[in-house]
Protein backbone atom coordinates (compact mmCIF):
# COMPACT_ATOMS: atom_id res chain seq x y z
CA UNK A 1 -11.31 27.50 -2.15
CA UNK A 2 -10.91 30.96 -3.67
CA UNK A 3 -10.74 34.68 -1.94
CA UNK A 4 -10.64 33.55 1.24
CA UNK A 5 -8.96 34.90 4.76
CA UNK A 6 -7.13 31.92 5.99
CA UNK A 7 -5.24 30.85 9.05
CA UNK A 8 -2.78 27.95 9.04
CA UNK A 9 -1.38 27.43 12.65
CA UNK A 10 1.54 25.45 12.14
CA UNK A 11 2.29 26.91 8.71
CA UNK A 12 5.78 26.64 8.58
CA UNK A 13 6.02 22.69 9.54
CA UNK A 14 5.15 19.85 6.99
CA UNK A 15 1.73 19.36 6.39
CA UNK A 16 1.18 23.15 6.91
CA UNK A 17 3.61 24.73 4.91
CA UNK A 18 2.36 22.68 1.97
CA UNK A 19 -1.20 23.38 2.78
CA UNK A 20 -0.54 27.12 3.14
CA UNK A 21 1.56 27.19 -0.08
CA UNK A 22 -1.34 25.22 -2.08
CA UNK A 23 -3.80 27.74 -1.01
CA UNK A 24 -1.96 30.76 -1.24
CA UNK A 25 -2.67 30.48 -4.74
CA UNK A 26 -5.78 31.57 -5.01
CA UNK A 27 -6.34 33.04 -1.19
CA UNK A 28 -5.11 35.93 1.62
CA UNK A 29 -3.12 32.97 3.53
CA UNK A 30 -1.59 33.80 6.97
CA UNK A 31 0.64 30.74 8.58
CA UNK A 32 1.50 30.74 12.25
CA UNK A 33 4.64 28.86 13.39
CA UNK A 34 6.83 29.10 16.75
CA UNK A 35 9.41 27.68 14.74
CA UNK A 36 10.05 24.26 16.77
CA UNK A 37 9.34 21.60 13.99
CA UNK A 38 8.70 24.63 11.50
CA UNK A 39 10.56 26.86 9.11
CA UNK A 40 9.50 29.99 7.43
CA UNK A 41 12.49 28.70 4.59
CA UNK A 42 9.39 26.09 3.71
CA UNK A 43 6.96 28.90 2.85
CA UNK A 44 6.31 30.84 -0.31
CA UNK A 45 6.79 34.52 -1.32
CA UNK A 46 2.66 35.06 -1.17
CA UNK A 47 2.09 33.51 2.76
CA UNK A 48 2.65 35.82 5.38
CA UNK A 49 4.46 34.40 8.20
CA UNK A 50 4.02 35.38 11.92
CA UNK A 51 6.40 33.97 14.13
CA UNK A 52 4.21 33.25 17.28
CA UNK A 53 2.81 30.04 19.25
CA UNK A 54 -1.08 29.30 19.76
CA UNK A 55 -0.98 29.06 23.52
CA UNK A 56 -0.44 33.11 22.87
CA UNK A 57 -2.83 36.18 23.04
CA UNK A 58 -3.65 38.32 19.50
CA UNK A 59 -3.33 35.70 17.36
CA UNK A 60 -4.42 37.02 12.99
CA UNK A 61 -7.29 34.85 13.95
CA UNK A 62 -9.94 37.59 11.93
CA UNK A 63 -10.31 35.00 9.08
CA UNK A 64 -12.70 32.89 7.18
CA UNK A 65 -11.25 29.83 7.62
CA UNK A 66 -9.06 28.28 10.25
CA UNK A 67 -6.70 25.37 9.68
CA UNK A 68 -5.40 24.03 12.96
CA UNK A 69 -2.26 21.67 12.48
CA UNK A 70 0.21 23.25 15.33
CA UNK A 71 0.56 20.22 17.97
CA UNK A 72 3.70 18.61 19.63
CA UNK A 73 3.27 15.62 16.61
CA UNK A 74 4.61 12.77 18.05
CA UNK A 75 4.28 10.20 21.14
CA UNK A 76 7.97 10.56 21.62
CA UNK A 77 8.31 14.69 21.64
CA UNK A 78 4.89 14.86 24.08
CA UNK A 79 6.20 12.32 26.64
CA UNK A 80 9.42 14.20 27.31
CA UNK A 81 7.10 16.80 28.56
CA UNK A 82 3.47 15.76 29.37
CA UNK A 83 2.15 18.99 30.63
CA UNK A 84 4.09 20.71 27.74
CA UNK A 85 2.25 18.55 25.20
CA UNK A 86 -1.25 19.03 27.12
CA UNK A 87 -0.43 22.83 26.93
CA UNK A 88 0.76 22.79 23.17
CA UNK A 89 -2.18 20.62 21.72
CA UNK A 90 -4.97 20.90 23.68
CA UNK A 91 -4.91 24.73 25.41
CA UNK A 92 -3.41 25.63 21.85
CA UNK A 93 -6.31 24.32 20.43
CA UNK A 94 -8.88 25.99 22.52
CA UNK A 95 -7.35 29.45 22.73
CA UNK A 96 -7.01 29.37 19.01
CA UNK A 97 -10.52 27.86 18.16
CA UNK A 98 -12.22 30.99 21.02
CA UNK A 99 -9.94 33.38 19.41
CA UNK A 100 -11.41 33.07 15.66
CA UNK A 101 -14.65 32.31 17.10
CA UNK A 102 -14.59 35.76 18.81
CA UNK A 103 -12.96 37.05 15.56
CA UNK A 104 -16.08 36.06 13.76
CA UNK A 105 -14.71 33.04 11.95
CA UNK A 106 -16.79 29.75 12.23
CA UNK A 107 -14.86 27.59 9.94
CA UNK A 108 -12.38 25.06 11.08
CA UNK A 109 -10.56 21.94 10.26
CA UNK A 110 -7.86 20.26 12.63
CA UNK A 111 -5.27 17.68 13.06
CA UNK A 112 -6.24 14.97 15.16
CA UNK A 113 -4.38 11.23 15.08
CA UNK A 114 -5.24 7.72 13.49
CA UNK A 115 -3.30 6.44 16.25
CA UNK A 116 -6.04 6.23 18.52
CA UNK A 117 -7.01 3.58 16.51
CA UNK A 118 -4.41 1.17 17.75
CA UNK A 119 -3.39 -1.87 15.56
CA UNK A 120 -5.97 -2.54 12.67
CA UNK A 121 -5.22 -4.68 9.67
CA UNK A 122 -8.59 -4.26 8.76
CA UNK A 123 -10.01 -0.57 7.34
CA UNK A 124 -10.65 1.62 10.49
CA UNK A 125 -13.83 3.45 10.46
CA UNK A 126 -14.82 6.78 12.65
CA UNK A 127 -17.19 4.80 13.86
CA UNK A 128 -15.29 2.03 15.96
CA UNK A 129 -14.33 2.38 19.52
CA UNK A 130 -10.64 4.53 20.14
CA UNK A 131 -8.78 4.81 23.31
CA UNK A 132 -5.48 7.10 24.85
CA UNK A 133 -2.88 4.88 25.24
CA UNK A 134 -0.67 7.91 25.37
CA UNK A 135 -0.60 11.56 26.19
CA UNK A 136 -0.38 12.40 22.66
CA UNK A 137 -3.33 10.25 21.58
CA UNK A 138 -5.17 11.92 24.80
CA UNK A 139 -4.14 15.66 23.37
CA UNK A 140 -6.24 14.95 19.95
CA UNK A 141 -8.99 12.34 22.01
CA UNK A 142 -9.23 16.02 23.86
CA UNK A 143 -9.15 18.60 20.52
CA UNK A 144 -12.28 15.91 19.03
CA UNK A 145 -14.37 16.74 22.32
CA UNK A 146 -13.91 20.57 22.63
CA UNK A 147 -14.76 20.35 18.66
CA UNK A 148 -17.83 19.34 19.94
CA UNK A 149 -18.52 21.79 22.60
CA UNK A 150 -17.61 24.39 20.28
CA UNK A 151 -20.15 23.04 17.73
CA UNK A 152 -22.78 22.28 20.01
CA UNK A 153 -22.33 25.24 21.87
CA UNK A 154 -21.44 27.96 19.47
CA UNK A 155 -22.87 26.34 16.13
CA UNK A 156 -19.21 26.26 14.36
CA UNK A 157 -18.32 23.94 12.33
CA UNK A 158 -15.04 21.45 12.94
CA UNK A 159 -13.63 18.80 11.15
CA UNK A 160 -11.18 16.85 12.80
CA UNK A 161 -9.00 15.05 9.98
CA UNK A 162 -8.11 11.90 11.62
CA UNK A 163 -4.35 11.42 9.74
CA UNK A 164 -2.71 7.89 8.87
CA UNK A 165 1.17 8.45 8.03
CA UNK A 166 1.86 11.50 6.11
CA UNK A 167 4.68 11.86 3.59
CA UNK A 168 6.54 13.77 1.10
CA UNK A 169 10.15 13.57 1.90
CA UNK A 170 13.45 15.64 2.50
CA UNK A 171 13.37 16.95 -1.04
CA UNK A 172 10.15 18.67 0.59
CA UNK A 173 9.49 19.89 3.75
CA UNK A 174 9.92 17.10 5.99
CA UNK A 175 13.51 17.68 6.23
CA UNK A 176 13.31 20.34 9.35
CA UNK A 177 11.62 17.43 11.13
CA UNK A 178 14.50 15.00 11.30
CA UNK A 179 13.99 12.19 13.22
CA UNK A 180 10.39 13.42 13.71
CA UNK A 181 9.64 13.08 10.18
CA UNK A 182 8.15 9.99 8.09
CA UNK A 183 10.05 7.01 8.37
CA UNK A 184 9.75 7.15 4.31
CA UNK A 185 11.56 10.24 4.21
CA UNK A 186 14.37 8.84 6.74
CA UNK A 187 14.51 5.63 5.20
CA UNK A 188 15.14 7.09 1.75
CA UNK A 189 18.13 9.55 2.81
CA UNK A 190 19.86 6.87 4.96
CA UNK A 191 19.19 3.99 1.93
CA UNK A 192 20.57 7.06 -0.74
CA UNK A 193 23.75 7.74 1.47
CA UNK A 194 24.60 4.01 1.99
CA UNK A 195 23.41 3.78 5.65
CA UNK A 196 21.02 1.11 6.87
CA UNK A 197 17.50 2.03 8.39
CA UNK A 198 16.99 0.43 11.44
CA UNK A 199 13.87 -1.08 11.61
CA UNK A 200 11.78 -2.24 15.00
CA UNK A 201 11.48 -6.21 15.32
CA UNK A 202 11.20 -8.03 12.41
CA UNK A 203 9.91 -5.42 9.62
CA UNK A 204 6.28 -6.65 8.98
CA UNK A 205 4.94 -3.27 10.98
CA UNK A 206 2.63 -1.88 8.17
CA UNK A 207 1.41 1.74 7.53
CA UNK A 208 -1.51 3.49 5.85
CA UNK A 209 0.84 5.78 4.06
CA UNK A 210 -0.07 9.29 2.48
CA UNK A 211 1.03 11.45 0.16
CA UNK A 212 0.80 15.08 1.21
CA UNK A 213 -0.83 16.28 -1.69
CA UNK A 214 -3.76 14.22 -0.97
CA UNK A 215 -3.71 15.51 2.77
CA UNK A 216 -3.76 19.41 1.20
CA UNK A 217 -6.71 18.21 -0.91
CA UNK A 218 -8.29 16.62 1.66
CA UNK A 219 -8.46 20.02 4.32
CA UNK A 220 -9.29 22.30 1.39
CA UNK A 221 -12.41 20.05 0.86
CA UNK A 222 -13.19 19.67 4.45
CA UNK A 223 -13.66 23.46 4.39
CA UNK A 224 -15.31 23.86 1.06
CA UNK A 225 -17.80 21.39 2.21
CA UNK A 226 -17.77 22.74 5.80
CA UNK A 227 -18.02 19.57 7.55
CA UNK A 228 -18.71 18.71 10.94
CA UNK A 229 -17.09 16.05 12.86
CA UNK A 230 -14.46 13.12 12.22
CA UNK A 231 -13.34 11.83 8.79
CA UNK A 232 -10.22 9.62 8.27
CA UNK A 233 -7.36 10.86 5.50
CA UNK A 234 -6.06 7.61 4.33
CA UNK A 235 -5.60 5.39 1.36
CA UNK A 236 -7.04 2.08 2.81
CA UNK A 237 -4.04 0.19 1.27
CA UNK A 238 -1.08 -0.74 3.56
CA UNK A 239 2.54 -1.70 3.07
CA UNK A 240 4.88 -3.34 4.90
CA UNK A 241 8.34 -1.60 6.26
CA UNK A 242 10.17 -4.06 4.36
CA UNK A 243 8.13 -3.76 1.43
CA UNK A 244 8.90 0.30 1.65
CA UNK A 245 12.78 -0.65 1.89
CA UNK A 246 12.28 -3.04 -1.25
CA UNK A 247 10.43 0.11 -3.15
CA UNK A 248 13.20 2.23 -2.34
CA UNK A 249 15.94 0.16 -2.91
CA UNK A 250 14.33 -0.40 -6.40
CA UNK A 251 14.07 3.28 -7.11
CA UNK A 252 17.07 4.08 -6.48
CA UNK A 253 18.79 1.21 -7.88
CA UNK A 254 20.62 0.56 -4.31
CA UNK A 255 20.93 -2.79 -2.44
CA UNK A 256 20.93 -1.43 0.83
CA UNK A 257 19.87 -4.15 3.70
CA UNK A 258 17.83 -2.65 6.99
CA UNK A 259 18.83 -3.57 10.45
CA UNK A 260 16.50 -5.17 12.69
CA UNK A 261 16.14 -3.65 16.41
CA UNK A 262 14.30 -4.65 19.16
CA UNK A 263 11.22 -2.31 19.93
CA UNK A 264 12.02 -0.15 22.62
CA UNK A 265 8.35 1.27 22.43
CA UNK A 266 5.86 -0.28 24.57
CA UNK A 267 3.10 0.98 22.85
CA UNK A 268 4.23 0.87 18.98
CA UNK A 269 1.23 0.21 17.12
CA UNK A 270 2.02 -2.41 14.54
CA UNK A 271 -0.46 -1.75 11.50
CA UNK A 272 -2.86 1.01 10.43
CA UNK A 273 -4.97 1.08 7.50
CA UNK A 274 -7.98 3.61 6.82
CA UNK A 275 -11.54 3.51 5.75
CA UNK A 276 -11.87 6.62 4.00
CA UNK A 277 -15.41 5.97 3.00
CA UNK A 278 -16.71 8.75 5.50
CA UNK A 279 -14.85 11.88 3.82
CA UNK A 280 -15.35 10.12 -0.11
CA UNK A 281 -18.85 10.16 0.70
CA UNK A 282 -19.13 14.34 1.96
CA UNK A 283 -16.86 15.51 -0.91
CA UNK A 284 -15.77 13.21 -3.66
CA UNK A 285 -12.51 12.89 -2.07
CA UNK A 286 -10.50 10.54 -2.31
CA UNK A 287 -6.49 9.38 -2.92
CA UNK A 288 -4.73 9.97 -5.66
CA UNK A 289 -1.15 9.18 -5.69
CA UNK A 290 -0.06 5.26 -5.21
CA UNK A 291 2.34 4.37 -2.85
CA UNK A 292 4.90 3.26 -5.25
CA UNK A 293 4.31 6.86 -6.64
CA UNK A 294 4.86 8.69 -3.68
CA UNK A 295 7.90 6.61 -2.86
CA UNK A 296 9.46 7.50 -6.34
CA UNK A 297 8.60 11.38 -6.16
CA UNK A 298 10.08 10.94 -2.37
CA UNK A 299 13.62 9.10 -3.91
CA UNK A 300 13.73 11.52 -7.46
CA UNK A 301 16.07 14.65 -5.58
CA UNK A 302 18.86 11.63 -5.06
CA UNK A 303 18.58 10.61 -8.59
């Protein structure tokens, strides 16, 4: 993507930030952030930063292209406040989306959730039948269908990005999440200052996890391409929790054990793993940094 107006709505948090930073490179980039999980310290000199939230009015939505990430990201921050989280990622979707529509812009590509696809230790496709187990699987279930209307009904075009568990680390710009963030990035700074993870039940919980770079990549093509409807951003590998502890254990040359907790979430999901297949297909895209990689690049500012 090249000489381009773009909008990143949660610009200053994780995925954004990096996104915004990747294409400020070669773009007019423009990140919008109300600062909750966000931090303008994650942005770069050449991405202009307005401190605002996407359930407000005059938002720089006069763009080419809009990238929609701002949500409440997380079952545990949308259940302390259902009607918060609604308001956040759903009406923050829709006022944004009729905003750059009005604006002229009919470009956009969005966060949804691989949650929805519950536990699957066999590749999930777009294809296969997904349910709201919780408001914050509802919120995106509700972003997918007024990506519709506005495509059937306005001829935009909206591709949902249907993440599996992004990661980069503290030594990036997961840090301002905290306990929000990637249970990579937490694992590695408790293992690195001699404190035990705690992990839920007995460790074999496995994750489709993904290295941030190959999210960016993944959004930028979405646009180039212009796609329409739901693609998966996954690697289609998955690896254990213990496995991750053994990975970063041998990285950083520790021997640090995890502790094993009892669940306290009802509806955990145990295992994802993605079938990428769908966005390979439209653009040529697909994953290019291993787990073990990412896990080393995640563990490299404690060495």
């Amino acid at each position: 993507m090249e000489n381009q107006r773009v909008l990143v709505t949660g610009g200053a948090g994780f995925i954004g930030s990096n996104l915004a930073n990747h294409l400020a490179a070669d773009n007019e980039v423009t990140a919008v952030d109300d600062c909750y999980l966000g931090t303008p310290d994650n942005l770069a000199a050449d991405v202009e930063f307005v401190n605002t939230s996407v359930v407000d009015d005059d938002l720089p939505t006069d763009v080419d292209v809009v990238f929609h990430l701002a949500a409440l990201s997380s079952y545990k921050m949308h259940e302390e406040n259902p009607a918060e989280g609604a308001r956040v990622n759903v009406e923050g979707f829709v006022n944004t989306i009729e905003q750059a529509r009005q604006d002229g812009c009919d470009t956009v590509v969005y966060a949804t959730t691989s949650s929805i696809y519950g536990n699957r230790t066999e590749p999930s496709p777009e294809t296969m039948d997904v349910e709201a187990r919780t408001g914050y699987e509802a919120s995106k279930l509700a972003r997918e269908r007024y990506a519709e209307y506005f495509h059937n009904f306005h001829d935009m075009t909206l591709a949902g990005m249907r993440f599996f568990s992004v990661y980069q680390g503290f030594g990036g710009a997961e840090e301002h999440k905290g306990e929000f963030a990637n249970t990579v990035a937490q694992f590695t700074d408790k293992i690195a200052n001699g404190d035990q993870p705690e992990l839920f039940g007995d460790g074999t919980q496995t994750r489709d996890f993904t290295h941030v770079d190959d999210v960016v990549r993944a959004c930028e093509l979405a646009a180039d391409h212009q796609l329409q409807g739901i693609y998966n951003v996954g690697t289609e590998e998955s690896y254990s929790f213990n496995r991750m502890i053994e990975l970063i254990n041998d990285e950083l040359g520790t021997d640090v054990e995890p502790k094993y907790i009892e669940n306290p979430l009802d509806e955990y999901v145990h295992d994802t793993m993605a079938d990428y297949s769908k966005l390979h297909n439209a653009t040529g895209w697909e994953p290019t940094i291993s787990f073990e990689k990412g896990v080393s690049r995640v563990c490299e500012p404690y060495q």
